[in-house]
Protein backbone atom coordinates (compact mmCIF):
# COMPACT_ATOMS: atom_id res chain seq x y z
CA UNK A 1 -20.27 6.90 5.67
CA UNK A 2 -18.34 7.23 9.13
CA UNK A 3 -15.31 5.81 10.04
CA UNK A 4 -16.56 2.58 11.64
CA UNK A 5 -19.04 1.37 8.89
CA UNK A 6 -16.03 2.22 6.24
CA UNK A 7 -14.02 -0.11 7.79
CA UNK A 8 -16.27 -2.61 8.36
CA UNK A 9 -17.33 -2.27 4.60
CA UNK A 10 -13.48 -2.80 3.61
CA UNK A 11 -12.92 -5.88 5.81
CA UNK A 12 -16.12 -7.01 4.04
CA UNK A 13 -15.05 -6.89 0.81
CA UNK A 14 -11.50 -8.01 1.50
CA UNK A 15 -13.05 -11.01 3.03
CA UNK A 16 -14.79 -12.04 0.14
CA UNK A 17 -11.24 -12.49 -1.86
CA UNK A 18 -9.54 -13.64 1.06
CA UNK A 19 -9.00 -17.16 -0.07
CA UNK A 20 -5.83 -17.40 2.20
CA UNK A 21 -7.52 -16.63 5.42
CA UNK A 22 -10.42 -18.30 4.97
CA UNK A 23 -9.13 -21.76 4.53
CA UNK A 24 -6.88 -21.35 6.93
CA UNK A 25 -10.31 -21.40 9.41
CA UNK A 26 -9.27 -17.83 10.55
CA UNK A 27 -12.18 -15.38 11.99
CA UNK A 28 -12.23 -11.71 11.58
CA UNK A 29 -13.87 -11.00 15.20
CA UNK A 30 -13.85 -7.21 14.72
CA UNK A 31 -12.37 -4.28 12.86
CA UNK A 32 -12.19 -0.21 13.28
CA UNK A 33 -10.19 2.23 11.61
CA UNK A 34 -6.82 1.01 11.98
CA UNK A 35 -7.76 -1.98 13.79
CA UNK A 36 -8.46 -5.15 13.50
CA UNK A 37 -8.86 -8.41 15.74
CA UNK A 38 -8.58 -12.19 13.91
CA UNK A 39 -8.74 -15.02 15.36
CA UNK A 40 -7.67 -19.20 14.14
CA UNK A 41 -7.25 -22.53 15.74
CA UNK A 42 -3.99 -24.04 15.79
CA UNK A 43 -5.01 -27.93 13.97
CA UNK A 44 -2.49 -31.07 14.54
CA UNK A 45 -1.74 -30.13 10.81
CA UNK A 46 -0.01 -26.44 12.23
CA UNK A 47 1.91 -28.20 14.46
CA UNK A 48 5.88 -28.99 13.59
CA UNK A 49 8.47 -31.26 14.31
CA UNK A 50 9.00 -29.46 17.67
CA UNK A 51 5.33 -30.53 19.03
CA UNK A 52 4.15 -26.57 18.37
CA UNK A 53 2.65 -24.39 16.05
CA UNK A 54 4.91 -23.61 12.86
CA UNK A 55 5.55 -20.55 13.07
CA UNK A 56 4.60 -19.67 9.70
CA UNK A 57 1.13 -19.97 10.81
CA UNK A 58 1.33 -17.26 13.57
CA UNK A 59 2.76 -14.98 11.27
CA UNK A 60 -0.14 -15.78 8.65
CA UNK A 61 -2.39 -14.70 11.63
CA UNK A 62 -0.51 -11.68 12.58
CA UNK A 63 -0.19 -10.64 8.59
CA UNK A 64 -3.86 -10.94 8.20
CA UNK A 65 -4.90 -8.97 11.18
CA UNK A 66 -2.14 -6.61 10.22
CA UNK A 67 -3.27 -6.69 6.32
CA UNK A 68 -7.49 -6.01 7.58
CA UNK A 69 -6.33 -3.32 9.78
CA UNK A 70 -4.20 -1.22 7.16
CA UNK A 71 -6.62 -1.70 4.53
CA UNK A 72 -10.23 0.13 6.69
CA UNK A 73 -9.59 3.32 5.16
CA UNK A 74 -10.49 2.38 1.93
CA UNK A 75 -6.95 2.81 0.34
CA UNK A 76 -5.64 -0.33 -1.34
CA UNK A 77 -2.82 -0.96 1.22
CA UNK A 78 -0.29 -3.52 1.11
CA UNK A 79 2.40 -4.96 3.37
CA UNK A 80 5.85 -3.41 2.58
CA UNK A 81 7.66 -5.20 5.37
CA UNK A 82 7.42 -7.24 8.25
CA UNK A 83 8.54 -8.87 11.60
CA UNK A 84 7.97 -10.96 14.02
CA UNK A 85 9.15 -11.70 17.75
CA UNK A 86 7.60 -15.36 18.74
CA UNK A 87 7.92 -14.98 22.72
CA UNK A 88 6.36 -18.30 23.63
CA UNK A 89 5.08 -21.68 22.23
CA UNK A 90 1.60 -22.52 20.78
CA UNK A 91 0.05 -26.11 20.73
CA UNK A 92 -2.38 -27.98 18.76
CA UNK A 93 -6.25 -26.85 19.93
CA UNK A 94 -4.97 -23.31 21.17
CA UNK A 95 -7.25 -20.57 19.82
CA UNK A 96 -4.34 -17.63 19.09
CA UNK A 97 -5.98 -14.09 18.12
CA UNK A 98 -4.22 -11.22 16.89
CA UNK A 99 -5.38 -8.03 17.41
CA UNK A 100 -3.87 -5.02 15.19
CA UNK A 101 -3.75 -1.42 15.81
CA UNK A 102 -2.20 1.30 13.67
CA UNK A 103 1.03 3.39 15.26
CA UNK A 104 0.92 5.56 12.57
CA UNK A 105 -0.24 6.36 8.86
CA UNK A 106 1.26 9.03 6.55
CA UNK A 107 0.86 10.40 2.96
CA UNK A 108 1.70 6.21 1.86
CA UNK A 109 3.37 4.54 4.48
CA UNK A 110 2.00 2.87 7.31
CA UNK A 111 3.12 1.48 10.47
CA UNK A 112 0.78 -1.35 13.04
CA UNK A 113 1.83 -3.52 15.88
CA UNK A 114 0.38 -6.91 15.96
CA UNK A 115 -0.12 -8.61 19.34
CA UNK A 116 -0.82 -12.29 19.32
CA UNK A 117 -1.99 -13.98 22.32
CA UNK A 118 -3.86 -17.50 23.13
CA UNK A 119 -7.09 -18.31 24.55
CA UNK A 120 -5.39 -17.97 28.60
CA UNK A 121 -3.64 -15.08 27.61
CA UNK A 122 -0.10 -15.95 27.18
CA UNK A 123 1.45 -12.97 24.97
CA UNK A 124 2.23 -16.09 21.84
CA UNK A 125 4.43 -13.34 19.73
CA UNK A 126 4.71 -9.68 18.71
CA UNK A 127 4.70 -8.83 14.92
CA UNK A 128 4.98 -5.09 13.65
CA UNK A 129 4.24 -4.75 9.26
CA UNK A 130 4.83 -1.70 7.53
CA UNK A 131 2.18 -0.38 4.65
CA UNK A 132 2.59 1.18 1.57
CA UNK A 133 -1.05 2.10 -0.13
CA UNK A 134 -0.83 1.38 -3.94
CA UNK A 135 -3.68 2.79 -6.39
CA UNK A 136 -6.95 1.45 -6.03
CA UNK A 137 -9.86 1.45 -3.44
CA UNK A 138 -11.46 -1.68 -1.95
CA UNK A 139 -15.21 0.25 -2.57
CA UNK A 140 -14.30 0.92 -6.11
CA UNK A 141 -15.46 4.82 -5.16
């Protein structure tokens, strides 16, 4: 199996148990090795006291796109730590996608930049997760 279709098999069957991402409406538009693009509407029920997206929700978006991308190797990969920079607001009806690419990956440790942007553009925040694999493979090889 090359590098492409593995990944694309992992996001597959980490979709299927994604709970989490899925009712949040989110969209895996692509993955690659080390990659990953996701995609959710921000809903009047995202939106806080301020008028704009929680926050929480853009970093549920970033983590997922973060999570799909560290896990196309077919390593059980989780998120060791995490961060995020919001840069600018979000509003009800914006369409934010993340789109996650690995810096680096070495014996167990893993480190991938998240940028999150809305549907003009606007850079929305900038998120950066480190990995840790743990035992296990998603394709049960």
């Amino acid at each position: 199996m090359n590098d492409q279709h593995m990944a694309r098999a992992c996001a597959d069957a980490m979709w299927a148990e994604d709970l989490a991402t899925q009712r949040l409406g989110m969209v895996l538009d692509s993955v690659g090795p080390g990659a990953a693009v996701l995609s959710m509407e921000i809903t009047p029920a995202m939106v806080n006291g301020h008028g704009t997206a929680h926050g929480g929700y853009i970093f549920a978006l970033a983590d997922s796109a973060f999570a799909f991308a560290c896990n196309t190797h077919d390593q059980r990969t989780v998120g060791q730590q995490a961060s995020i920079t919001y840069l600018a607001p979000a509003f009800a009806g914006d369409r934010l996608t993340a789109t996650a690419t690995e810096r680096a990956r070495q014996t167990r440790s893993g480190l991938y930049d998240v940028t999150v942007t809305n549907q003009n553009g606007t850079h929305i925040a900038e998120f950066r997760g480190h990995s840790r694999t743990v035992k296990g493979r998603l394709l049960g090889n």
